[in-house]
PDB file of N, CA and C in Angstrom:
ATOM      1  N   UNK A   1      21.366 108.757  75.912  1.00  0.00           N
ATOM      2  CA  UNK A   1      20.727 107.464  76.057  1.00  0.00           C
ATOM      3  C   UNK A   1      19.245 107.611  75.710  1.00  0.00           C
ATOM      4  N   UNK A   2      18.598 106.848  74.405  1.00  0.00           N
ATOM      5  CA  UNK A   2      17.372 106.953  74.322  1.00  0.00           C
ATOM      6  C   UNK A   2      16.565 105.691  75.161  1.00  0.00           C
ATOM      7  N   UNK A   3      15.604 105.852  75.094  1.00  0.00           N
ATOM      8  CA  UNK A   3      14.438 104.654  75.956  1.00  0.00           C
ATOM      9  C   UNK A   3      14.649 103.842  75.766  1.00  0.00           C
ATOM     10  N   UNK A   4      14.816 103.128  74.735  1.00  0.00           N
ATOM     11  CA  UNK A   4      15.272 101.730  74.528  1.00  0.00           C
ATOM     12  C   UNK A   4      16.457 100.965  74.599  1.00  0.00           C
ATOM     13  N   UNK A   5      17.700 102.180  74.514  1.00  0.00           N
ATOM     14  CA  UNK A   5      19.245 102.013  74.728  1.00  0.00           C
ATOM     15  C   UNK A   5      19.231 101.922  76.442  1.00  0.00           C
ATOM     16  N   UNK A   6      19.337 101.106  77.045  1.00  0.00           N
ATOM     17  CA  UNK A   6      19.890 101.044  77.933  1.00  0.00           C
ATOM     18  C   UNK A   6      21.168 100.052  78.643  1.00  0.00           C
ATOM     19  N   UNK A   7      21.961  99.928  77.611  1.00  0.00           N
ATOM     20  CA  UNK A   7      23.320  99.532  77.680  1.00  0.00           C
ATOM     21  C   UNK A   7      23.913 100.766  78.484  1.00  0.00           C
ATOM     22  N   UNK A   8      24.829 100.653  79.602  1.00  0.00           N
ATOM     23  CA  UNK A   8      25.774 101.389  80.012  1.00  0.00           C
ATOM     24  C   UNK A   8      27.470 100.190  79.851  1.00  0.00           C
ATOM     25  N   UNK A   9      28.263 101.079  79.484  1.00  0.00           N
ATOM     26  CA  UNK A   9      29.333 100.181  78.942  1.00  0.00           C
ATOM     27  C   UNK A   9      29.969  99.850  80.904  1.00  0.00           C
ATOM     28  N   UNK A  10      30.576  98.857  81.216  1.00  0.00           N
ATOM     29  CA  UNK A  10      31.318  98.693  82.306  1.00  0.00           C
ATOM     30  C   UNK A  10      32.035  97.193  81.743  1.00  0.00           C
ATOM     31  N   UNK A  11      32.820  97.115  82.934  1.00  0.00           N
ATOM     32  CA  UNK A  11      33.539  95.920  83.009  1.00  0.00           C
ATOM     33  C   UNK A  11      33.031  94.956  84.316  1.00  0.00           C
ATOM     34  N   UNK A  12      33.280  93.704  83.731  1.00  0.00           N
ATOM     35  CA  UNK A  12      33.300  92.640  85.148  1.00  0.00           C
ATOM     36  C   UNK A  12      34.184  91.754  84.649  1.00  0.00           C
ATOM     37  N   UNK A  13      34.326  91.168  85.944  1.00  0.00           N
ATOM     38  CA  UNK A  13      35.094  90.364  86.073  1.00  0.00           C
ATOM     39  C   UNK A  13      34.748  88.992  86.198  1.00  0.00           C
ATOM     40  N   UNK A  14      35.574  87.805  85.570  1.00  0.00           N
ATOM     41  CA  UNK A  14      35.245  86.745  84.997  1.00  0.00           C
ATOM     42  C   UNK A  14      34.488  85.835  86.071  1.00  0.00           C
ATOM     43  N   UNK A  15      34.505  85.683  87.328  1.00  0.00           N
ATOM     44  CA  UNK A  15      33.093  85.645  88.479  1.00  0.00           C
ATOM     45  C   UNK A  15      32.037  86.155  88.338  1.00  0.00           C
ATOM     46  N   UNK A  16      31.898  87.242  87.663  1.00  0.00           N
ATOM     47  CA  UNK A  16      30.573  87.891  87.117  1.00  0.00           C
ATOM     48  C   UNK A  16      30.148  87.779  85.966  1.00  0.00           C
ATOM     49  N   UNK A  17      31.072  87.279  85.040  1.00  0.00           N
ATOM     50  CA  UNK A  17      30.878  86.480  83.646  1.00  0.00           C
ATOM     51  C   UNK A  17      30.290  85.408  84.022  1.00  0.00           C
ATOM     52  N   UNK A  18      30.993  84.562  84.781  1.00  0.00           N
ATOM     53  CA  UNK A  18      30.815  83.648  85.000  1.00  0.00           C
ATOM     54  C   UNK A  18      29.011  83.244  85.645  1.00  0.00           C
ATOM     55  N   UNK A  19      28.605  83.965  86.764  1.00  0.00           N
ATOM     56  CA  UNK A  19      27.491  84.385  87.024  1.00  0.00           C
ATOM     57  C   UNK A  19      26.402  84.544  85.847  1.00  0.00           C
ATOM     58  N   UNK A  20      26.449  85.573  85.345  1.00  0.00           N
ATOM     59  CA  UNK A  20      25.712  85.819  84.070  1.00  0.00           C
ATOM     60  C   UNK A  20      25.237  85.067  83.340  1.00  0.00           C
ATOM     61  N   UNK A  21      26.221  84.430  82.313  1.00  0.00           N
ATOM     62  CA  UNK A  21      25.947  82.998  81.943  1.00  0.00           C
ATOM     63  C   UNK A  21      24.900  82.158  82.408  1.00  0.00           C
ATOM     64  N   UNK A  22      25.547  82.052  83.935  1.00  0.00           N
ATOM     65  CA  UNK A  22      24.508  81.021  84.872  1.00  0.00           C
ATOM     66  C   UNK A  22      23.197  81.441  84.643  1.00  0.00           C
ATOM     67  N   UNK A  23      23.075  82.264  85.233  1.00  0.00           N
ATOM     68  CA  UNK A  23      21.809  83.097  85.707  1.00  0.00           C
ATOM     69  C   UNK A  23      20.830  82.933  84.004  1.00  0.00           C
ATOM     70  N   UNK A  24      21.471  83.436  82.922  1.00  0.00           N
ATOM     71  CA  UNK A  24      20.852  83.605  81.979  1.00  0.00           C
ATOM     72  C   UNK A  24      20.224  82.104  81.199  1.00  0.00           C
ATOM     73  N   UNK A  25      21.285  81.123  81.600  1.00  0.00           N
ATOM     74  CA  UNK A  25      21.170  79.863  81.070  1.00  0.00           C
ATOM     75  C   UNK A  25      19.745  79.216  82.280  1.00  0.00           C
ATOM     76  N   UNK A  26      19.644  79.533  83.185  1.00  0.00           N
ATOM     77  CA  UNK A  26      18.568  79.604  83.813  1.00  0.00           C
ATOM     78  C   UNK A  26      16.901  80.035  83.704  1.00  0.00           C
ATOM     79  N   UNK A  27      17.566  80.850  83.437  1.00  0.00           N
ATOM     80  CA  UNK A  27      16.220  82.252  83.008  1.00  0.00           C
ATOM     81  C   UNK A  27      15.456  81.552  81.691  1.00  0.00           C
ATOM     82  N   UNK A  28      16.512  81.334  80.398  1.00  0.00           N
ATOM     83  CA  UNK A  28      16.305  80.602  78.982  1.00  0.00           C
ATOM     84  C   UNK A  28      15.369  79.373  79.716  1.00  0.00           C
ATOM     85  N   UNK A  29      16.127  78.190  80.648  1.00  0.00           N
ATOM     86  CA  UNK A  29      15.563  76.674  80.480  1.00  0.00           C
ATOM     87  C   UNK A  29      14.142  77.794  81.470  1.00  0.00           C
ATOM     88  N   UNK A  30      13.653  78.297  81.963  1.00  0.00           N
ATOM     89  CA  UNK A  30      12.562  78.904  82.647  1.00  0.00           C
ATOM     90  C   UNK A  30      11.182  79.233  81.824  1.00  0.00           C
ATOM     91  N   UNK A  31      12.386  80.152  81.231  1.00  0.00           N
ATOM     92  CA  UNK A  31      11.461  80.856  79.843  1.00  0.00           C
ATOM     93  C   UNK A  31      10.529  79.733  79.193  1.00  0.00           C
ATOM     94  N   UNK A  32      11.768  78.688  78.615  1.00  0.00           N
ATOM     95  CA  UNK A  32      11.509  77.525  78.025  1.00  0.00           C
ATOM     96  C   UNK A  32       9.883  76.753  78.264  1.00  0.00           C
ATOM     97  N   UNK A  33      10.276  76.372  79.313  1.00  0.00           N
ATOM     98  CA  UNK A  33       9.180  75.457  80.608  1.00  0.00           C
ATOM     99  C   UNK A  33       7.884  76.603  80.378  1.00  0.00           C
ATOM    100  N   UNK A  34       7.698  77.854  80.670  1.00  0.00           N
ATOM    101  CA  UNK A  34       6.435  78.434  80.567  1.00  0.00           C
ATOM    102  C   UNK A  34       6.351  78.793  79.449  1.00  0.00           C
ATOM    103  N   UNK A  35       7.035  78.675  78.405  1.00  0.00           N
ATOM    104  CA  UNK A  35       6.254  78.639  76.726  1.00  0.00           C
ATOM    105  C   UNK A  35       5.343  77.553  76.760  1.00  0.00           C
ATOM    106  N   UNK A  36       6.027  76.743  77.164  1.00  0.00           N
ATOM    107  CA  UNK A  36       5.716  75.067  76.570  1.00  0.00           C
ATOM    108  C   UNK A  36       4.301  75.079  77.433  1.00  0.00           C
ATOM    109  N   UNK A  37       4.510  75.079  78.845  1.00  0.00           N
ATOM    110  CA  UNK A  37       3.167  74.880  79.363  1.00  0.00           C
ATOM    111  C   UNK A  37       2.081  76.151  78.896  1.00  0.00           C
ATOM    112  N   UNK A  38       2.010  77.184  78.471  1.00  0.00           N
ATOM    113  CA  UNK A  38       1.452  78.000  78.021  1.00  0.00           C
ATOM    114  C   UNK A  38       0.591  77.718  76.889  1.00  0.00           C
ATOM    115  N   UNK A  39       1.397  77.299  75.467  1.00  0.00           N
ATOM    116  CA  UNK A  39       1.598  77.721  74.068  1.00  0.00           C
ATOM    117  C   UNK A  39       0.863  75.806  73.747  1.00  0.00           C
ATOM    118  N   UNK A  40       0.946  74.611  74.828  1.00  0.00           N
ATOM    119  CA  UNK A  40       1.202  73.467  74.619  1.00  0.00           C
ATOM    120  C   UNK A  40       0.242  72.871  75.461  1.00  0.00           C
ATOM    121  N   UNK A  41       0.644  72.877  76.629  1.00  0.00           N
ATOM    122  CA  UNK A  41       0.104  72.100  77.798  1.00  0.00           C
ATOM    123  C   UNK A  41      -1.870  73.044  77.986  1.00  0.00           C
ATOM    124  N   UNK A  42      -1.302  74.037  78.050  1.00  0.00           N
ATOM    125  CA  UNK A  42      -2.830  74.787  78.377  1.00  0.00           C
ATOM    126  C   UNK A  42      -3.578  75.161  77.607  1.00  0.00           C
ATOM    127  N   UNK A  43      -3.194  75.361  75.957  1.00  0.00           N
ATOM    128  CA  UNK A  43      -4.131  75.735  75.068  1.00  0.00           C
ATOM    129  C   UNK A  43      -4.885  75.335  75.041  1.00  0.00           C
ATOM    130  N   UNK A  44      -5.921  73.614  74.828  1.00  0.00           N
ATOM    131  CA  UNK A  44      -6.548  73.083  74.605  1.00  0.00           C
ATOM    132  C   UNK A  44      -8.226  73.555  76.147  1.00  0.00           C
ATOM    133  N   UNK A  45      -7.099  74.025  76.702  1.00  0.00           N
ATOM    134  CA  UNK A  45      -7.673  74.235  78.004  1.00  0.00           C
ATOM    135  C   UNK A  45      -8.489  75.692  78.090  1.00  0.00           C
ATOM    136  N   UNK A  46      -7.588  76.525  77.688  1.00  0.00           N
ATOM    137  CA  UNK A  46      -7.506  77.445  77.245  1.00  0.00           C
ATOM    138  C   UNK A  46      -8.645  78.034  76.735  1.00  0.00           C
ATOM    139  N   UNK A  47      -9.265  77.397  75.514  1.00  0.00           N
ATOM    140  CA  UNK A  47      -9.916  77.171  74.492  1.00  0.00           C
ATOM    141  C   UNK A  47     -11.174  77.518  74.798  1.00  0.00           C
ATOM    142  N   UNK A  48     -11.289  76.334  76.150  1.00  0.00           N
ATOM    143  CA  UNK A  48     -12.335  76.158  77.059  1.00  0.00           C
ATOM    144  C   UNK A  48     -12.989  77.895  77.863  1.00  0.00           C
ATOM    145  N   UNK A  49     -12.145  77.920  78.510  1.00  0.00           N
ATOM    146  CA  UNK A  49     -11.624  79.164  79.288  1.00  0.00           C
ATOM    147  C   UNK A  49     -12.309  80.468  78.603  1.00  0.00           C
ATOM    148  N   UNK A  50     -12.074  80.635  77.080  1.00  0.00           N
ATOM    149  CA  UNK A  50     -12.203  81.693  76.095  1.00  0.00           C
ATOM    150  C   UNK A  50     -14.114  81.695  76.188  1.00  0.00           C
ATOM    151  N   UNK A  51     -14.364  79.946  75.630  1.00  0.00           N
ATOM    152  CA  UNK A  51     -15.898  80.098  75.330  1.00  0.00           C
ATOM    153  C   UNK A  51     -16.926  80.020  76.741  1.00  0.00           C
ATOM    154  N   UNK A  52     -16.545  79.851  77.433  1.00  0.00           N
ATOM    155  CA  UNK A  52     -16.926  80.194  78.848  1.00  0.00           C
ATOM    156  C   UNK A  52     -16.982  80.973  79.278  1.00  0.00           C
ATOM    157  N   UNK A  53     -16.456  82.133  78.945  1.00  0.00           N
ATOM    158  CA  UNK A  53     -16.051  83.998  79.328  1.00  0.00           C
ATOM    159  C   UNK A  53     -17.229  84.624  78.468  1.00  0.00           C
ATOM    160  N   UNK A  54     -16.930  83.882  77.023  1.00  0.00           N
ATOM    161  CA  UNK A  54     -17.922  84.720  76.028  1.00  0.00           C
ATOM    162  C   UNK A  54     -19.398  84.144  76.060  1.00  0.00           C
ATOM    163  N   UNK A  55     -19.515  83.025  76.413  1.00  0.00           N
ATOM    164  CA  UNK A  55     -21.235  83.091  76.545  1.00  0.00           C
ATOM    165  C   UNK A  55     -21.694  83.400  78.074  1.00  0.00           C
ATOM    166  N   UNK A  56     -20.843  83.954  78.843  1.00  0.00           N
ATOM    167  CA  UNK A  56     -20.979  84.448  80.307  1.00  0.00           C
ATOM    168  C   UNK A  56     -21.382  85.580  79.587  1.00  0.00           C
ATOM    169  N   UNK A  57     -20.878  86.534  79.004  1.00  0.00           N
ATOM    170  CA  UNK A  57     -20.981  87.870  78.761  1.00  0.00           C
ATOM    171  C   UNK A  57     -22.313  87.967  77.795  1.00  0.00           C
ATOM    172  N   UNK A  58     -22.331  86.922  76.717  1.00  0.00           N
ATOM    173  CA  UNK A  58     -23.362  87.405  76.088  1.00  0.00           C
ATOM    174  C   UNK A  58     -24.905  87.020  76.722  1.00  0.00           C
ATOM    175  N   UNK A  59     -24.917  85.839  78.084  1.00  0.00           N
ATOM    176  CA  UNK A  59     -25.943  84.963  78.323  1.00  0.00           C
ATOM    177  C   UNK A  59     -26.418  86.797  79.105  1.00  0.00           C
ATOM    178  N   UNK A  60     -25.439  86.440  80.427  1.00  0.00           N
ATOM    179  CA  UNK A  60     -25.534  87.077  81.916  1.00  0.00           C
ATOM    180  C   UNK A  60     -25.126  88.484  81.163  1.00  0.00           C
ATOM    181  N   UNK A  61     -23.837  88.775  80.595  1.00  0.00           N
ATOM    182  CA  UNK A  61     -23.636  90.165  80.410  1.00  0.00           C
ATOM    183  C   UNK A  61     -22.348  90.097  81.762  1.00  0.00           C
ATOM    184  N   UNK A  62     -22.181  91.632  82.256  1.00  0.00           N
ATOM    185  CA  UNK A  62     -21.282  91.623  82.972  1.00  0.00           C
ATOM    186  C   UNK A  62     -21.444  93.177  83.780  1.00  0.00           C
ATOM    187  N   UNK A  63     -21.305  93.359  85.094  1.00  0.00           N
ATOM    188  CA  UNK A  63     -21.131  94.362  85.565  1.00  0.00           C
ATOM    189  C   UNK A  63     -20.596  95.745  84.970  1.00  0.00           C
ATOM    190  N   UNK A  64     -21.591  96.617  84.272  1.00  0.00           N
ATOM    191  CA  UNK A  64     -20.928  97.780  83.476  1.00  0.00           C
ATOM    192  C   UNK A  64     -20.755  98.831  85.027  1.00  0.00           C
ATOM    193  N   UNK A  65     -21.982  99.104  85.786  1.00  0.00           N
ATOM    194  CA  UNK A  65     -22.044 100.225  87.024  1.00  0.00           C
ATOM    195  C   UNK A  65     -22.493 100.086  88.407  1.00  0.00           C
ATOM    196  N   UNK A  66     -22.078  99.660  89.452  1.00  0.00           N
ATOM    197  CA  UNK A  66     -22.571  98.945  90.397  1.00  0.00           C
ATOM    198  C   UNK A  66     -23.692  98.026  90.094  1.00  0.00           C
ATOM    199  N   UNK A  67     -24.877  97.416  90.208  1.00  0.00           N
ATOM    200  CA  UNK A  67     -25.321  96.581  89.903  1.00  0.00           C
ATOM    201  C   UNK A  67     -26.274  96.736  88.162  1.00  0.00           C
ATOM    202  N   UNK A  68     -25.773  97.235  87.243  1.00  0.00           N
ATOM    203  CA  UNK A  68     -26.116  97.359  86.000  1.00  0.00           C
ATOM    204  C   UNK A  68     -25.479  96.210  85.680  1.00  0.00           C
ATOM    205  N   UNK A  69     -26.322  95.642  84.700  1.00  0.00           N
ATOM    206  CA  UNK A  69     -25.517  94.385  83.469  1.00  0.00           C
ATOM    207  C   UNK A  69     -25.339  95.245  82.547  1.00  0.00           C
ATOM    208  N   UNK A  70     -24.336  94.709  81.496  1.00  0.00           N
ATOM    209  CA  UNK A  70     -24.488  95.000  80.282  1.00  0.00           C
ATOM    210  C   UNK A  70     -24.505  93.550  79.335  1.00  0.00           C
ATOM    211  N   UNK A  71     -25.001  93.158  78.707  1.00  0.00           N
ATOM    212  CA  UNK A  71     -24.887  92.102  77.671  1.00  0.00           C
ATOM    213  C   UNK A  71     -24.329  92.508  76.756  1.00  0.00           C
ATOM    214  N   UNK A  72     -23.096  91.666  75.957  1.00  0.00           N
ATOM    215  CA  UNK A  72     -22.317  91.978  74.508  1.00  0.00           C
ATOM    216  C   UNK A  72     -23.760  91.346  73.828  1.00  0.00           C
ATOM    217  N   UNK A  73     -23.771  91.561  72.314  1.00  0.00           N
ATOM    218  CA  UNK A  73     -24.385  90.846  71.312  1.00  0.00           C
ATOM    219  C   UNK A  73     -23.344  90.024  70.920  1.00  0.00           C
ATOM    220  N   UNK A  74     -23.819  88.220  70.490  1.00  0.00           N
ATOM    221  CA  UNK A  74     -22.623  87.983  70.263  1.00  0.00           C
ATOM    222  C   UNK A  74     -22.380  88.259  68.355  1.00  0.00           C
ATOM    223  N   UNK A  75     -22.879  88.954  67.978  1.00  0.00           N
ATOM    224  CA  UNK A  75     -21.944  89.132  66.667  1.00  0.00           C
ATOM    225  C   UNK A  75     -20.607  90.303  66.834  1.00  0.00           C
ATOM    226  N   UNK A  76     -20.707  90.790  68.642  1.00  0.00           N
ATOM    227  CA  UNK A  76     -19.518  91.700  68.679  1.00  0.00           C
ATOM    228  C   UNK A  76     -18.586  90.832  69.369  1.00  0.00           C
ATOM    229  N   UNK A  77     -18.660  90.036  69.888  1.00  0.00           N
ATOM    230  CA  UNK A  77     -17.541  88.971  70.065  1.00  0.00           C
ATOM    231  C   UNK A  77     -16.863  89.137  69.247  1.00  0.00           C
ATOM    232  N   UNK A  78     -15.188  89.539  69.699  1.00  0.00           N
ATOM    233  CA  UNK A  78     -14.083  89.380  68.306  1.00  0.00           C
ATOM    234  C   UNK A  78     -13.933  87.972  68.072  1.00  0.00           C
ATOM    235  N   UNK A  79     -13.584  88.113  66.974  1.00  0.00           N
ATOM    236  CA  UNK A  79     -12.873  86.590  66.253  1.00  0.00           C
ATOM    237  C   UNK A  79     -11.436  86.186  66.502  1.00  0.00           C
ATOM    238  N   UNK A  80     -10.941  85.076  67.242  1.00  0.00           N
ATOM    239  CA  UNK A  80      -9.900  84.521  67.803  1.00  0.00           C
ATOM    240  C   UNK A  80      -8.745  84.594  66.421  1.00  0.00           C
ATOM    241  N   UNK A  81      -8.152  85.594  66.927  1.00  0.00           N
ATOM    242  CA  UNK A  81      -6.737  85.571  65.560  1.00  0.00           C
ATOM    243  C   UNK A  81      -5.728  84.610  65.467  1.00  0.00           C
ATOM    244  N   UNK A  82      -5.894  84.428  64.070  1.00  0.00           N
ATOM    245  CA  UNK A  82      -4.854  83.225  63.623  1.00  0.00           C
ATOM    246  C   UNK A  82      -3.320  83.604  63.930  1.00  0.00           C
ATOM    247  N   UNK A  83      -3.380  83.121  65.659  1.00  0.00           N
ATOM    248  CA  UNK A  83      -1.909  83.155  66.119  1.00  0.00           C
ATOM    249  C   UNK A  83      -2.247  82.444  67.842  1.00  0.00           C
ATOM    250  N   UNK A  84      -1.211  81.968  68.140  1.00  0.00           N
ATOM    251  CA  UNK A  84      -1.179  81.056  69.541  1.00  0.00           C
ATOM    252  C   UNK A  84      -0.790  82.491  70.651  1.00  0.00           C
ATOM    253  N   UNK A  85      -1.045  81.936  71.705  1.00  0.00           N
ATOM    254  CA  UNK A  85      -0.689  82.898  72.852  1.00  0.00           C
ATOM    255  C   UNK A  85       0.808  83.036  72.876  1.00  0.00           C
ATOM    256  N   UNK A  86       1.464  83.721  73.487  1.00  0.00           N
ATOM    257  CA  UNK A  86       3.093  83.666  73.831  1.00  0.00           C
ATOM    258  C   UNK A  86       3.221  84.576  75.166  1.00  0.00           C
ATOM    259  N   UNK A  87       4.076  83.846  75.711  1.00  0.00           N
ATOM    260  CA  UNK A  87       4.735  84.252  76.753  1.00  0.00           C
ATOM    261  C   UNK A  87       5.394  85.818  75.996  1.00  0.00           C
ATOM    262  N   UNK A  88       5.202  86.414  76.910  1.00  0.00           N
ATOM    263  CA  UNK A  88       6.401  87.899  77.155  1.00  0.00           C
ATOM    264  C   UNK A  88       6.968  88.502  77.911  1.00  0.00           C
ATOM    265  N   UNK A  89       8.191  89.088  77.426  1.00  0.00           N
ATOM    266  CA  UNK A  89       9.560  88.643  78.705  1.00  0.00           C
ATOM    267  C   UNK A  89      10.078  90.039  78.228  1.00  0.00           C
ATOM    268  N   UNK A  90      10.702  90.990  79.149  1.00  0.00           N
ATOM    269  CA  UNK A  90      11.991  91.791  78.864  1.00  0.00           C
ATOM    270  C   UNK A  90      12.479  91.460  77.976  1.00  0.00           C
ATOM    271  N   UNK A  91      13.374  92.191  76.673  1.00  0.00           N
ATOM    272  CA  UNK A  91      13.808  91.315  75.960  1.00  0.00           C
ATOM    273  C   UNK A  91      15.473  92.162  76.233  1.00  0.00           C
ATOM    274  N   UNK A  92      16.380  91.405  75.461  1.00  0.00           N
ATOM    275  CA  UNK A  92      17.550  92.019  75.315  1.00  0.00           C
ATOM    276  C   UNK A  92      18.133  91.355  76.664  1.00  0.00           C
ATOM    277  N   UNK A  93      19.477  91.812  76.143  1.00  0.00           N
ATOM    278  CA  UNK A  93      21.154  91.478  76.809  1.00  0.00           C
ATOM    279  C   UNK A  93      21.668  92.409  76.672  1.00  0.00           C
ATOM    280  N   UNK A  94      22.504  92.568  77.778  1.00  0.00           N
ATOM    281  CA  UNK A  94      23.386  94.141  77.702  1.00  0.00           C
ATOM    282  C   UNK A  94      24.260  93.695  76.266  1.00  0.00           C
ATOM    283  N   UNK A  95      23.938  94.768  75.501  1.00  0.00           N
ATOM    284  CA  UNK A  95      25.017  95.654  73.897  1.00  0.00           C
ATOM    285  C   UNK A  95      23.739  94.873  73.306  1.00  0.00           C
ATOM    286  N   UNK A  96      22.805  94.312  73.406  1.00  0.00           N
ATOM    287  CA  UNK A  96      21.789  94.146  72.091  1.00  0.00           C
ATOM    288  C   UNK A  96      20.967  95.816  72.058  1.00  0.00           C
TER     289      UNK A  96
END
């Protein structure tokens, strides 16, 4: 079994099929709901959140050693990459 294989083969029984299903069809509409509020509902918010952090750091700076600041310059501010946030989850189903 390598690190990423962690399928062990067994059997259940169709109450535990049955279960599974449930549980997973659950988990999905879950998943669902915190993409959406994530990726949708909070970005705009989000946004906010980001430039508020970074002129904290470059105004004030930020605790480098008990009471030391450090200030970023902001030309070291990274640049926000062309991609949205995402939720991340365990991935896989037993035999994927």
């Amino acid at each position: 079994m390598t690190f990423m294989n962690t399928f062990i083969e067994h059997d259940r029984t169709p109450e535990e099929k049955k279960w599974l299903e449930d549980e997973i069809a659950v988990q999905e509409a879950l998943y669902a709901k915190i993409d959406k509020e994530i990726n949708h509902d909070l970005a705009p918010q989000r946004v906010g959140w980001y430039e508020e952090f970074f002129h904290r750091i470059t105004t004030k700076g930020f605790n480098e050693d008990g009471d030391m600041r450090r200030k970023i310059k902001p030309e070291d501010i990274p640049v926000k990459p062309n991609r949205h946030d995402t939720v991340v989850w365990k991935y896989g189903i037993d035999g994927e």
